[in-house]
Protein backbone atom coordinates (compact mmCIF):
# COMPACT_ATOMS: atom_id res chain seq x y z
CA UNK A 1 83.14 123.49 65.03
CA UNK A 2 81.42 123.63 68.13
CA UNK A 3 81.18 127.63 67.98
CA UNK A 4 79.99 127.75 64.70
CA UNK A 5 77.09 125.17 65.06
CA UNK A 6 76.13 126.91 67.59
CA UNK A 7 76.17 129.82 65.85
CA UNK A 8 74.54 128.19 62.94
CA UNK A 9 71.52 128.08 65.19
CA UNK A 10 71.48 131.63 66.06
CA UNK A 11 72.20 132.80 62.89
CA UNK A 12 68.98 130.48 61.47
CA UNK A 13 66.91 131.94 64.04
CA UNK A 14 68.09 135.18 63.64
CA UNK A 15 67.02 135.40 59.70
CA UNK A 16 63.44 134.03 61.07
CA UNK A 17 63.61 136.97 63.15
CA UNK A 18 64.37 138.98 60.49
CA UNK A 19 61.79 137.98 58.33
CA UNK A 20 59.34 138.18 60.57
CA UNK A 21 60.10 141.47 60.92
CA UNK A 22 60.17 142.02 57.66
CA UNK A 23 56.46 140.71 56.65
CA UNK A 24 55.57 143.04 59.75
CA UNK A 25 57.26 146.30 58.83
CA UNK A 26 58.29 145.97 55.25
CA UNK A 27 61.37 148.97 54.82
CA UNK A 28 58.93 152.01 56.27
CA UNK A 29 59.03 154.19 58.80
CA UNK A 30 58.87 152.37 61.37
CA UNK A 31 61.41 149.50 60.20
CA UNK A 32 63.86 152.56 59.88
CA UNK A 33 62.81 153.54 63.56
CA UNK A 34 63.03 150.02 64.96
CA UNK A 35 66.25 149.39 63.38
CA UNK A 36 67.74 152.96 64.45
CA UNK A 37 66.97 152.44 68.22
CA UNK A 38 68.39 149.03 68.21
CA UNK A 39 71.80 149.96 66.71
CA UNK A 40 72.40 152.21 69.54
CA UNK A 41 72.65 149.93 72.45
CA UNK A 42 73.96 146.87 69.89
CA UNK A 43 76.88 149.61 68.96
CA UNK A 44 77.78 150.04 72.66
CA UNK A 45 77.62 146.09 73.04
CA UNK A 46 79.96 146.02 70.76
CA UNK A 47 82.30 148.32 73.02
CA UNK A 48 81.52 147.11 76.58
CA UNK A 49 81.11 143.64 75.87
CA UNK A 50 81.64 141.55 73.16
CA UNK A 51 84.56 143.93 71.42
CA UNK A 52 86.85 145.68 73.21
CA UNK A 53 86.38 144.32 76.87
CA UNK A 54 87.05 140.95 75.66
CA UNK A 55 90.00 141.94 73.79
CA UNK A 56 91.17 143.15 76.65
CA UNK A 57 90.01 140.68 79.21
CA UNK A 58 90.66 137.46 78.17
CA UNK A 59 94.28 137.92 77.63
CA UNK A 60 94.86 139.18 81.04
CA UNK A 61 92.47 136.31 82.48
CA UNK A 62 93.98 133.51 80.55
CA UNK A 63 97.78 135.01 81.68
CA UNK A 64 96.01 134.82 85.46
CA UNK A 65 94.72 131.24 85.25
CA UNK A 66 98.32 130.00 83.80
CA UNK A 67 100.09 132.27 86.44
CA UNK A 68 98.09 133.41 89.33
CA UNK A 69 96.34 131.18 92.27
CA UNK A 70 92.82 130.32 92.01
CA UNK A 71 91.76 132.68 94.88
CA UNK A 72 93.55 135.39 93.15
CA UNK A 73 91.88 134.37 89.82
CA UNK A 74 88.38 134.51 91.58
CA UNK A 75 89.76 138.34 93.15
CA UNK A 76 90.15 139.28 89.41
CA UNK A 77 86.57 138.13 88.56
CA UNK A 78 85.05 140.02 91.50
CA UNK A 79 87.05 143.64 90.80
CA UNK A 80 85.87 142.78 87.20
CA UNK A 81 82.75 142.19 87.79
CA UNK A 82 82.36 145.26 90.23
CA UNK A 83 84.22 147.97 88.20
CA UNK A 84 82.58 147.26 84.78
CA UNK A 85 79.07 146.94 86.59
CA UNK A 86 79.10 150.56 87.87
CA UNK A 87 80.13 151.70 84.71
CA UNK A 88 77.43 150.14 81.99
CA UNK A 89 75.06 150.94 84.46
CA UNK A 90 75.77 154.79 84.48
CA UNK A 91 76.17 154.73 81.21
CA UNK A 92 72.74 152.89 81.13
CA UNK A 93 71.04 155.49 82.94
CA UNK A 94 72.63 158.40 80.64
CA UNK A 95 71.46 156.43 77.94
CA UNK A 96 67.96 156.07 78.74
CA UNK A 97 67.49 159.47 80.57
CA UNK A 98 69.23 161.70 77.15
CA UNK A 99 67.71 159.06 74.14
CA UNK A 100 66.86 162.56 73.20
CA UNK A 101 70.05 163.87 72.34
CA UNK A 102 71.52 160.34 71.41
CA UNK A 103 68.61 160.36 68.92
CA UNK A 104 69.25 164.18 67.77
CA UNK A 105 73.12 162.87 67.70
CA UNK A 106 72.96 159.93 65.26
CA UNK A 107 69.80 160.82 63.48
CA UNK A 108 70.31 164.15 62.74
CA UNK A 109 68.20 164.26 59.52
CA UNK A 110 64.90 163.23 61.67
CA UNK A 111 66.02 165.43 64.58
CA UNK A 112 66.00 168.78 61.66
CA UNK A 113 62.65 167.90 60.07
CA UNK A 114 61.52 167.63 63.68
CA UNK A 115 62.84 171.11 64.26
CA UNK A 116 61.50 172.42 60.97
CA UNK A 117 57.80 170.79 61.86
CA UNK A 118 58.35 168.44 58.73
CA UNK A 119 56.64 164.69 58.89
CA UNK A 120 59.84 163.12 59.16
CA UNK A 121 59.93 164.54 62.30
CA UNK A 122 57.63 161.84 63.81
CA UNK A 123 60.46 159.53 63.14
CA UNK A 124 62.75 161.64 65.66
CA UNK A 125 59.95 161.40 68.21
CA UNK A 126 59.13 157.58 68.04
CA UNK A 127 62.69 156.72 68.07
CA UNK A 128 63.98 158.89 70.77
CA UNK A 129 60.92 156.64 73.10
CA UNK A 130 62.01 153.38 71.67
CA UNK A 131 65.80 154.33 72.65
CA UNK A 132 64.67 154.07 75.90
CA UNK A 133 63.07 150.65 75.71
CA UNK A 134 65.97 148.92 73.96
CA UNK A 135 68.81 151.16 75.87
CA UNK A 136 68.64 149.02 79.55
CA UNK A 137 69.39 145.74 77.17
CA UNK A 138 72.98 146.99 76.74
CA UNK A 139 73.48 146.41 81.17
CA UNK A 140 72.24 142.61 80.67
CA UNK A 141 74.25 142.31 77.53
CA UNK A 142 77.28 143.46 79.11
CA UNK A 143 77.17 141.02 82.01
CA UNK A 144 76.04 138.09 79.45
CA UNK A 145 79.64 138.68 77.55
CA UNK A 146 81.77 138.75 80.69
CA UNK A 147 80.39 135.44 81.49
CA UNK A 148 80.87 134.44 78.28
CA UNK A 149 84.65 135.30 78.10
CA UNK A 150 85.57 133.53 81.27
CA UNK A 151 83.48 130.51 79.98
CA UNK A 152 85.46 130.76 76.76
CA UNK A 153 88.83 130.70 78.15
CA UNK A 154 88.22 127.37 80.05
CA UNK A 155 87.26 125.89 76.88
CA UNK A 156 83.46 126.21 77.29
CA UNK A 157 82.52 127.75 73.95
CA UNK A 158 79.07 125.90 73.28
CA UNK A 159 77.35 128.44 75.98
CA UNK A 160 78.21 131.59 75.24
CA UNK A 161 77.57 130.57 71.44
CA UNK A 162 74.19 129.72 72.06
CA UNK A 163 73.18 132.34 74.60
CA UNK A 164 72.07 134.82 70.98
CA UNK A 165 69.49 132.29 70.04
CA UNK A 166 67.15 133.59 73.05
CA UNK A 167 67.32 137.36 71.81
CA UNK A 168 66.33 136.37 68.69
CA UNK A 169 63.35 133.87 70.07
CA UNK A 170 62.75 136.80 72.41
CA UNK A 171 61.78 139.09 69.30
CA UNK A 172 60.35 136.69 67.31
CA UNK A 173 57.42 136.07 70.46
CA UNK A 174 57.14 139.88 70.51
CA UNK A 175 56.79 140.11 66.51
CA UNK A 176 54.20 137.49 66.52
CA UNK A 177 52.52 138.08 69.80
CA UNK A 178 52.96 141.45 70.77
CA UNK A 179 53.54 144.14 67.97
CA UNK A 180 50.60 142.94 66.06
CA UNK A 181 48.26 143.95 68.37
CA UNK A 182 49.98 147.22 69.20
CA UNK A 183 49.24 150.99 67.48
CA UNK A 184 52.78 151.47 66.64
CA UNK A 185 54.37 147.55 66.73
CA UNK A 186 58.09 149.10 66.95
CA UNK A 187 57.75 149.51 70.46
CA UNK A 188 56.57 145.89 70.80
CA UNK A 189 59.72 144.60 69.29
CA UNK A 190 61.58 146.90 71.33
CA UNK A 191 59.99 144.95 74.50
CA UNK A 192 61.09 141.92 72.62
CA UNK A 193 65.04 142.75 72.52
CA UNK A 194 64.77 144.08 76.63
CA UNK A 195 63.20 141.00 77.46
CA UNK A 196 66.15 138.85 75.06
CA UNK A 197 68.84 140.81 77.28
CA UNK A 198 67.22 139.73 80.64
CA UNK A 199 67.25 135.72 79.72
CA UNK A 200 70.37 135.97 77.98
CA UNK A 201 72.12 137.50 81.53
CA UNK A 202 70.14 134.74 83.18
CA UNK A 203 70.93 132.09 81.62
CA UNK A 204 75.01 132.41 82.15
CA UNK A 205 75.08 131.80 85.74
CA UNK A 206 74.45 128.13 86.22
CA UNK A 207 77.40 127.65 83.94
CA UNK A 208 79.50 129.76 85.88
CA UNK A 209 78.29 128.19 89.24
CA UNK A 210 79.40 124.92 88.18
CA UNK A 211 82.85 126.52 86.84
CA UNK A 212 83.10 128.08 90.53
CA UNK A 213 83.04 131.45 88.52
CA UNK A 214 80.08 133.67 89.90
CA UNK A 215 81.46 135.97 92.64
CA UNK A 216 80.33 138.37 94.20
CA UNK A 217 80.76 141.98 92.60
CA UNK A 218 83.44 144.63 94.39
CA UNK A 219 84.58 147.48 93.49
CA UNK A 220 88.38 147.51 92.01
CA UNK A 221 89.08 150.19 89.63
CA UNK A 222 93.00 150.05 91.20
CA UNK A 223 93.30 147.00 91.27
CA UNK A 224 96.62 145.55 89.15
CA UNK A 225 94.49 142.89 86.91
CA UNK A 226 91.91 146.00 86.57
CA UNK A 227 94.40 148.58 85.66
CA UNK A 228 95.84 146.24 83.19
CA UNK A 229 92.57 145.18 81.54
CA UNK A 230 91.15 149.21 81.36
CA UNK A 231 94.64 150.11 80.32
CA UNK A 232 94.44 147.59 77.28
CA UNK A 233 90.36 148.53 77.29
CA UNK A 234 90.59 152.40 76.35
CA UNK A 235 92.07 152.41 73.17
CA UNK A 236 90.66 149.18 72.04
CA UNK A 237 87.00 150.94 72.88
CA UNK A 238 88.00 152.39 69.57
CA UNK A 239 90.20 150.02 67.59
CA UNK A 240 87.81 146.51 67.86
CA UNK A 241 84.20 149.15 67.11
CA UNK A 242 85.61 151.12 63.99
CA UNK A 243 83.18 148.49 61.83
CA UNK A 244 80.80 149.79 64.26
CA UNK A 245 81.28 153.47 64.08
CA UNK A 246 81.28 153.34 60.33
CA UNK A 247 77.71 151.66 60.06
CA UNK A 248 76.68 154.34 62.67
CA UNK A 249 77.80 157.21 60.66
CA UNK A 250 76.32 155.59 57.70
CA UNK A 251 73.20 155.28 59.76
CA UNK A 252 73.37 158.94 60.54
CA UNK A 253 74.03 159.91 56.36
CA UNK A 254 71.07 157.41 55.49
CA UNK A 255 68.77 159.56 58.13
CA UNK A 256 69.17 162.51 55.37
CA UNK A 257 68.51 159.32 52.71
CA UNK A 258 65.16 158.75 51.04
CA UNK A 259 62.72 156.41 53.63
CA UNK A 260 63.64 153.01 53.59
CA UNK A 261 67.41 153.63 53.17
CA UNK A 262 68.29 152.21 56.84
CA UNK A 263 66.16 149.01 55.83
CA UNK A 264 67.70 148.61 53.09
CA UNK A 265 71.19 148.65 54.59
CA UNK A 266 70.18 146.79 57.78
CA UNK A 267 68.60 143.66 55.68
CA UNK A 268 71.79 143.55 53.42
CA UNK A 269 73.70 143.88 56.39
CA UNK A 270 71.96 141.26 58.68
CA UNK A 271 72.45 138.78 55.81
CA UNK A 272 76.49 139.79 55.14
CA UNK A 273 76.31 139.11 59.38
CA UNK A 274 75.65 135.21 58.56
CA UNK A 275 78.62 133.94 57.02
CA UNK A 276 80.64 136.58 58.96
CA UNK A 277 79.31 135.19 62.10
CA UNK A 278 78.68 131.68 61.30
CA UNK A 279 83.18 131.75 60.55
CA UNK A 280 84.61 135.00 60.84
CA UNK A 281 83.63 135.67 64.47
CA UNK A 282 83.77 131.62 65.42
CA UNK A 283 87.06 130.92 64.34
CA UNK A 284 88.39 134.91 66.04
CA UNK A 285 86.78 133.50 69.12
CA UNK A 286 88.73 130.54 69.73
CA UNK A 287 91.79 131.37 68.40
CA UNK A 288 91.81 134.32 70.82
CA UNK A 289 92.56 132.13 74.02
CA UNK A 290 95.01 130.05 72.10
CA UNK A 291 97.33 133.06 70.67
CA UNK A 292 97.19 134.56 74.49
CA UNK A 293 98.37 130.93 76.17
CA UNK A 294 101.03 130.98 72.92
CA UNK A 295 102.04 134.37 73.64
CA UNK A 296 102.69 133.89 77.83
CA UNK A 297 104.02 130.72 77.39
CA UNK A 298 106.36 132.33 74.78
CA UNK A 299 106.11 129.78 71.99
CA UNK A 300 106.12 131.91 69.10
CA UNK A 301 106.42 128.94 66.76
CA UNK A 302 102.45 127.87 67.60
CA UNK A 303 101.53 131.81 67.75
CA UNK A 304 102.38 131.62 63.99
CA UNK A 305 101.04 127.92 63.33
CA UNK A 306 97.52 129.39 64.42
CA UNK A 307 97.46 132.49 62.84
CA UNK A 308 97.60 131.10 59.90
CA UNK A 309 95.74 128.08 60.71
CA UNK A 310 92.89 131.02 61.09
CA UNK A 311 93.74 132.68 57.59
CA UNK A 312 93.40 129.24 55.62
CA UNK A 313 90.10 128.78 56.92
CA UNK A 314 88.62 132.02 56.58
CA UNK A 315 90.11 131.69 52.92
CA UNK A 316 88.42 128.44 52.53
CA UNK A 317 85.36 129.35 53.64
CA UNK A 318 84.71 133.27 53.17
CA UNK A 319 86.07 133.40 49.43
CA UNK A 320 83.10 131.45 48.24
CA UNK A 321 80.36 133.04 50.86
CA UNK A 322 81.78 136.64 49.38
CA UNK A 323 80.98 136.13 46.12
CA UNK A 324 78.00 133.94 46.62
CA UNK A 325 76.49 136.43 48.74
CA UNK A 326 77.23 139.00 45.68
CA UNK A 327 75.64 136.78 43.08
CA UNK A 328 72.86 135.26 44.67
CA UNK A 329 71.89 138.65 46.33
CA UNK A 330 68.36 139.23 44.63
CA UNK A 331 67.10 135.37 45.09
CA UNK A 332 68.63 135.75 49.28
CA UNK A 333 66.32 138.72 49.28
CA UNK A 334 63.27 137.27 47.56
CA UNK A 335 63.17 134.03 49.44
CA UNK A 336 63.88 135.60 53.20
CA UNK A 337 61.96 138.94 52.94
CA UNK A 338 59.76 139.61 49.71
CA UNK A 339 56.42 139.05 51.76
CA UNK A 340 54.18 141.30 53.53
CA UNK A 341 55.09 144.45 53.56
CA UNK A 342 58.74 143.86 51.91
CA UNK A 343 58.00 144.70 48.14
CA UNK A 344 59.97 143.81 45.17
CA UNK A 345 60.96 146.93 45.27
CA UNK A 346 62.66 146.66 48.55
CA UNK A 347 64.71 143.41 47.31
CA UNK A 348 66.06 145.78 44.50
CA UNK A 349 66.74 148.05 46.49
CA UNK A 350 68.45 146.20 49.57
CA UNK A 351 70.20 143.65 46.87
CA UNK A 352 72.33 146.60 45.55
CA UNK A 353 73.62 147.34 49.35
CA UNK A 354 73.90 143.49 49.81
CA UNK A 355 76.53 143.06 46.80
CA UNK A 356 78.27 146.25 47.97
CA UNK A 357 78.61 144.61 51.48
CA UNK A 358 79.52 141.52 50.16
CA UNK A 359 82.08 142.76 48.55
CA UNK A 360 84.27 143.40 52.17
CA UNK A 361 83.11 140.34 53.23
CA UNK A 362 86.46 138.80 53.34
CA UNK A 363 88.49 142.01 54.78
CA UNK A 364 85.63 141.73 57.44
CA UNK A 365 86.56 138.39 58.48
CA UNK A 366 90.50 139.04 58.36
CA UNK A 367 89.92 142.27 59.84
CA UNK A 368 88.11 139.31 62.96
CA UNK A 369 91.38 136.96 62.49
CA UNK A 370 94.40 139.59 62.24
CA UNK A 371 93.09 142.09 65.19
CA UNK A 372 93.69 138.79 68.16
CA UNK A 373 97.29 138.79 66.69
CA UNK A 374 97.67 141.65 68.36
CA UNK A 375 95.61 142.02 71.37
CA UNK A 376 96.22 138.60 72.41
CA UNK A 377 99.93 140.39 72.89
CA UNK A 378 98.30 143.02 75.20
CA UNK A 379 98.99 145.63 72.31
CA UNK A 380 95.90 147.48 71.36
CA UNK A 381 97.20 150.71 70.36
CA UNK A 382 98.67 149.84 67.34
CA UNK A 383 95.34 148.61 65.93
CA UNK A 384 93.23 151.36 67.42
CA UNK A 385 95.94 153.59 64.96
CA UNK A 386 95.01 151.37 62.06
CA UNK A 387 91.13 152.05 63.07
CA UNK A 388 91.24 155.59 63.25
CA UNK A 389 92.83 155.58 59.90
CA UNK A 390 90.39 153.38 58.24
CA UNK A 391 87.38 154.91 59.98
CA UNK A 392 88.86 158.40 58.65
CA UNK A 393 89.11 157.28 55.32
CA UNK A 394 85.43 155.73 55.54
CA UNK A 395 84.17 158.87 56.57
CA UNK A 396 85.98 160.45 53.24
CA UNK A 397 84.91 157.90 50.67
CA UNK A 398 81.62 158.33 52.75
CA UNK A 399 80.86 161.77 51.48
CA UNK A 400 82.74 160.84 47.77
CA UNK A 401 80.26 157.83 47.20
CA UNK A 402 76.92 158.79 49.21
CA UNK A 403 76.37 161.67 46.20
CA UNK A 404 76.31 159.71 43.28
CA UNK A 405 75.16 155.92 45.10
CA UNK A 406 72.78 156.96 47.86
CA UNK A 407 72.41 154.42 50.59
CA UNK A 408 74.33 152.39 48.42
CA UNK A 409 77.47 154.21 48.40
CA UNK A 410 77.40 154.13 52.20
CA UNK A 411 78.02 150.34 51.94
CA UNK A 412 80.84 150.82 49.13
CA UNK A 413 83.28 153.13 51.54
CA UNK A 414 82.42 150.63 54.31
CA UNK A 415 83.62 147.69 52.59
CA UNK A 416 86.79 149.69 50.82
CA UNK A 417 87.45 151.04 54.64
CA UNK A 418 87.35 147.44 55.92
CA UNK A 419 89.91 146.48 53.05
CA UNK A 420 92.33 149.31 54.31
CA UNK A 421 91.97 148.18 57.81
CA UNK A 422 92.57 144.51 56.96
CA UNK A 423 95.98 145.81 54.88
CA UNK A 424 97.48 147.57 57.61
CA UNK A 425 96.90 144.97 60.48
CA UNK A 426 98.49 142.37 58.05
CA UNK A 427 101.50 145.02 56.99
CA UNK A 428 101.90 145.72 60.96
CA UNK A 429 102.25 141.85 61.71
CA UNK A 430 104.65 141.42 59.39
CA UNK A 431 106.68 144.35 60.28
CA UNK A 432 106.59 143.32 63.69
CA UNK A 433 108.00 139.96 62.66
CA UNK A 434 104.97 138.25 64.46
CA UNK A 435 103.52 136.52 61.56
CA UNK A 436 103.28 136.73 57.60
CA UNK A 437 101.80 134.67 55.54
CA UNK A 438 103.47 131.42 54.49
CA UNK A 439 104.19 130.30 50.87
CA UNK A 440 102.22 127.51 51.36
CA UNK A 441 99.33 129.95 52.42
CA UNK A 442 99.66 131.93 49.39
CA UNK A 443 99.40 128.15 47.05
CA UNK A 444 96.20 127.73 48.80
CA UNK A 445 94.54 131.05 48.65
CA UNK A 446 95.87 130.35 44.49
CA UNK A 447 93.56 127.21 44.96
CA UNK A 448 90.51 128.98 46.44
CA UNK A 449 90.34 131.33 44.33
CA UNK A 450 90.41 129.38 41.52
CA UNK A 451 87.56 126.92 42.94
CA UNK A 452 85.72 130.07 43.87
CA UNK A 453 85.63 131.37 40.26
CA UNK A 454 84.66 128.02 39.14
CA UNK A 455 81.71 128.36 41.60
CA UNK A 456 80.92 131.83 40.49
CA UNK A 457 80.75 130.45 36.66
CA UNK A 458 78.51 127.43 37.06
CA UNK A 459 75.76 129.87 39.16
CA UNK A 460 75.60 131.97 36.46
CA UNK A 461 75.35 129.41 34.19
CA UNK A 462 72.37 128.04 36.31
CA UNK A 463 70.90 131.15 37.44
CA UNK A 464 67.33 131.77 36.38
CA UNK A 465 65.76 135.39 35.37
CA UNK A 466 64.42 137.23 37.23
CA UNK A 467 60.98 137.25 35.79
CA UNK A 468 61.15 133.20 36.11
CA UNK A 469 61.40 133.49 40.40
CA UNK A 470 58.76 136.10 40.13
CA UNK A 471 56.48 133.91 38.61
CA UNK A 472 56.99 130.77 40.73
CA UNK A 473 55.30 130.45 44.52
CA UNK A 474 57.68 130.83 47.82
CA UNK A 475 57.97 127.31 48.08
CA UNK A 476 59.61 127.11 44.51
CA UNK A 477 61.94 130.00 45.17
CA UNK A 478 63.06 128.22 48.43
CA UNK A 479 63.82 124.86 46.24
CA UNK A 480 65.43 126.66 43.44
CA UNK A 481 68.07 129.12 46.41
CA UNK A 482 68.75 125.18 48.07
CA UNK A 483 69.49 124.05 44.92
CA UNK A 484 72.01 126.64 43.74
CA UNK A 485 73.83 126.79 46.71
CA UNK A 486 74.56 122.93 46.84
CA UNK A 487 75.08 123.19 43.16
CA UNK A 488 77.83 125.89 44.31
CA UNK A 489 79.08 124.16 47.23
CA UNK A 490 79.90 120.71 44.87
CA UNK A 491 81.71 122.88 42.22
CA UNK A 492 83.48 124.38 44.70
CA UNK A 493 84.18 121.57 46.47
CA UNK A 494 85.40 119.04 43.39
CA UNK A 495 87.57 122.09 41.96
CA UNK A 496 89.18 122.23 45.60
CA UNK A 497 89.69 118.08 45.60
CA UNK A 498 91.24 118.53 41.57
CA UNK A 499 93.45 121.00 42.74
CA UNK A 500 94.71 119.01 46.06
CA UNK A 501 93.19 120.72 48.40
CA UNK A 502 91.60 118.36 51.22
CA UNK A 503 88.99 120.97 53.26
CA UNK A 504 88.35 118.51 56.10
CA UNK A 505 92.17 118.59 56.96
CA UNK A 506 91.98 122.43 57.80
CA UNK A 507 92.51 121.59 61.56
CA UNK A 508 94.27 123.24 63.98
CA UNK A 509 97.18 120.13 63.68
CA UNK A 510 96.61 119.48 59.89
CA UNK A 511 98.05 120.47 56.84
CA UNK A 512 95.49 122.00 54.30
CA UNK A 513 97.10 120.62 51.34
């Protein structure tokens, strides 16, 4: 609860940020360019940070705290610290000097009309200086998750949480006081998201001074809580980002896409990242430290008890954000964005990605819930195997959908891909004879999805045309999306109650039913 209000907050603030964004920049050029050079240094994130490093990290810190002395603990911490420090910021500095060839690399449409003197090859130019703006926010953002791992795994979630909200407050001051007055205003919010990374990093440490956590960086790439943690590191680099690496080759497709394509997927995308955030990534991130103290202290019996505590409440709560997101896609679009420069066109156009997204929503979040099942057992390999598979077969159904669909085909394979991956972890588990799913958790996903279809009835039922929202003012729209989704939540909610289902027992100690 606490990770997801917090969360809540961030997520708020980070649709303002979006729609600021979006009144600035519509789904041009220079949205495309904007969004392009921030994916690069988010997708690396993603590996140094929040994804595979923490996979890999807080197992091995939460087995030191339970077993190790708190000097040796604080030793860990240091060689940590040191190691991964030298290594984001070489990377860092590759980054920044070759945005060039990174640029050439996953933008390869911009980097040929470039070559072939085309105007699309101003894209190739702007974005290859705008790389190196937003590139040095990856070294702050590394050293902002690391504190926020150790904070997690002493229980402080609240912190690391919150710490998003000040990237996104950080672009929305550049959007409003900075790009407007600027030639090309992509390189103001590109100033925005360096300066989010700086007070992000800052604004860890008191919280780890008072946990008698900040220590003082050494060097320890052979040292035996190191070894462990790179050992467990390398192939999750790969595993945890394979969501990450398929949005990046669809990012690289879409450059060869009409303009506007990579808007369109990032604004479908950015609101499919809400609900997944909001519970997907909340509940992953506390059930992480709990499977790794169930796991050393060998009781297998609560390993189980919250695994599937996780998969009940994803159920309960991503079955009906899946297919609301699907059929409330256009009004999502027309309230947020359709302003500005964001034309009516552009909600079309994004809504088709958005119900394609949608559509994975719920192998995204099991995809968030099954993966800890394994690397809070220090096995990453066997889901980096899964990952290559389902990143293979996104890349296929890539190239098999992008021809007839576009953009929008790119978001099909992406969700089908996510299915796969979601399908094997689960198979895996259960072949291991870690976890499978109970009888009683099959009854209840029964339940949900018979509330959810109830839901998915009476906003249809509801739903105006689309020439009525057109025709009413912003404020109306707003009013009208408020009142659909509470008239969604209560059907929901009274089909759950007729069924049995109690949602405010879905506790980590309480049954669900």
């Amino acid at each position: 609860m606490i990770v997801s209000a917090m969360t809540l907050i961030s997520r708020v603030l980070g649709l303002v940020r979006d729609v600021v964004i979006a009144h600035l920049m519509g789904a041009g050029s220079s949205a495309d360019v904007f969004f392009f050079a921030n994916k690069i240094p988010n997708f690396l994130r993603r590996l140094f940070a929040e994804g595979a490093f923490a996979q890999a990290f807080v197992p091995v810190l939460t087995e030191y705290q339970e077993q190790h002395t708190s000097e040796e603990t604080r030793e860990l911490l240091s060689k940590v610290a040191g190691t991964l420090g030298v290594l984001v910021t070489l990377v860092t500095l590759v980054g920044v000097i070759a945005s060039p060839i990174i640029t050439a690399l996953f933008g390869t449409g911009w980097f040929m009309a470039w070559v072939h003197d085309e105007p699309a090859g101003a894209k190739f130019e702007l974005a290859s200086l705008l790389l190196k703006i937003t590139f040095p926010y990856l070294w702050f953002i590394t050293f902002t998750a690391l504190a926020g791992s150790i904070l997690n795994t002493r229980g402080r979630f609240a912190v690391s949480a919150f710490t998003p909200v000040f990237l996104n407050v950080a672009i929305i001051g550049a959007a409003t006081f900075i790009a407007p007055g600027m030639e090309q205003p992509e390189i103001g919010l590109g100033l925005g998201v360096f300066i989010g990374g700086v007070v992000q990093f800052l604004f860890q440490i008191p919280f780890l001074m008072r946990e008698n956590a900040l220590v003082k960086p050494s060097w320890g790439w052979n040292h035996p809580g190191v070894v462990k943690i790179r050992t467990l590191m390398l192939p999750a680099l790969f595993g945890v980002s394979v969501s990450q690496i398929n949005l990046l080759l669809d990012t690289l497709i879409a450059s060869f896409l009409v303009t506007g394509s990579i808007s369109w997927l990032y604004y479908s995308d950015r609101l499919l990242e809400f609900p997944l955030g909001l519970f997907g990534i909340a509940i992953a991130t506390v059930i992480l430290p709990a499977l790794s103290r169930n796991h050393v202290n060998a009781e297998g019996e609560g390993f189980a008890r919250t695994m599937d505590w996780g998969v009940r409440a994803i159920l309960l709560l991503g079955m009906p954000a899946m297919l609301g997101l699907i059929v409330l896609a256009k009004p999502m679009l027309m309230v947020l964005f359709m302003r500005g420069a964001f034309s009516l066109n552009d909600v079309d156009m994004a809504s088709y990605s958005l119900m394609a997204y949608g559509s994975g929503l719920l192998s995204f979040m099991m995809v968030k819930i099954l993966a800890p099942g394994y690397y809070s057992r220090q096995d990453t390999r066997t889901p980096v195997r899964f990952g290559i598979i389902a990143m293979i077969s996104n890349m296929v159904l890539n190239l098999f959908f992008a021809v007839p669909f576009g953009y929008v085909g790119l978001a099909i394979a992406t969700s089908m891909s996510a299915l796969l991956n979601a399908t094997l972890l689960y198979q895996g588990l259960k072949r291991k004879q870690v976890y499978c799913f109970s009888r009683r958790t099959w009854v209840f996903f029964a339940k949900v999805l018979m509330a959810t279809t109830a839901m998915v009835l009476a906003l249809l039922y509801i739903l105006p045309e689309q020439q009525v929202w057109l025709s009413w003012h912003l404020g109306e729209r707003g009013f009208e999306l408020v009142r659909l989704i509470l008239a969604g939540a209560v059907v929901y909610l009274l089909s759950l109650i007729l069924m049995g289902v109690h949602p405010w027992k879905i506790t980590a100690g309480a049954d669900s039913d």
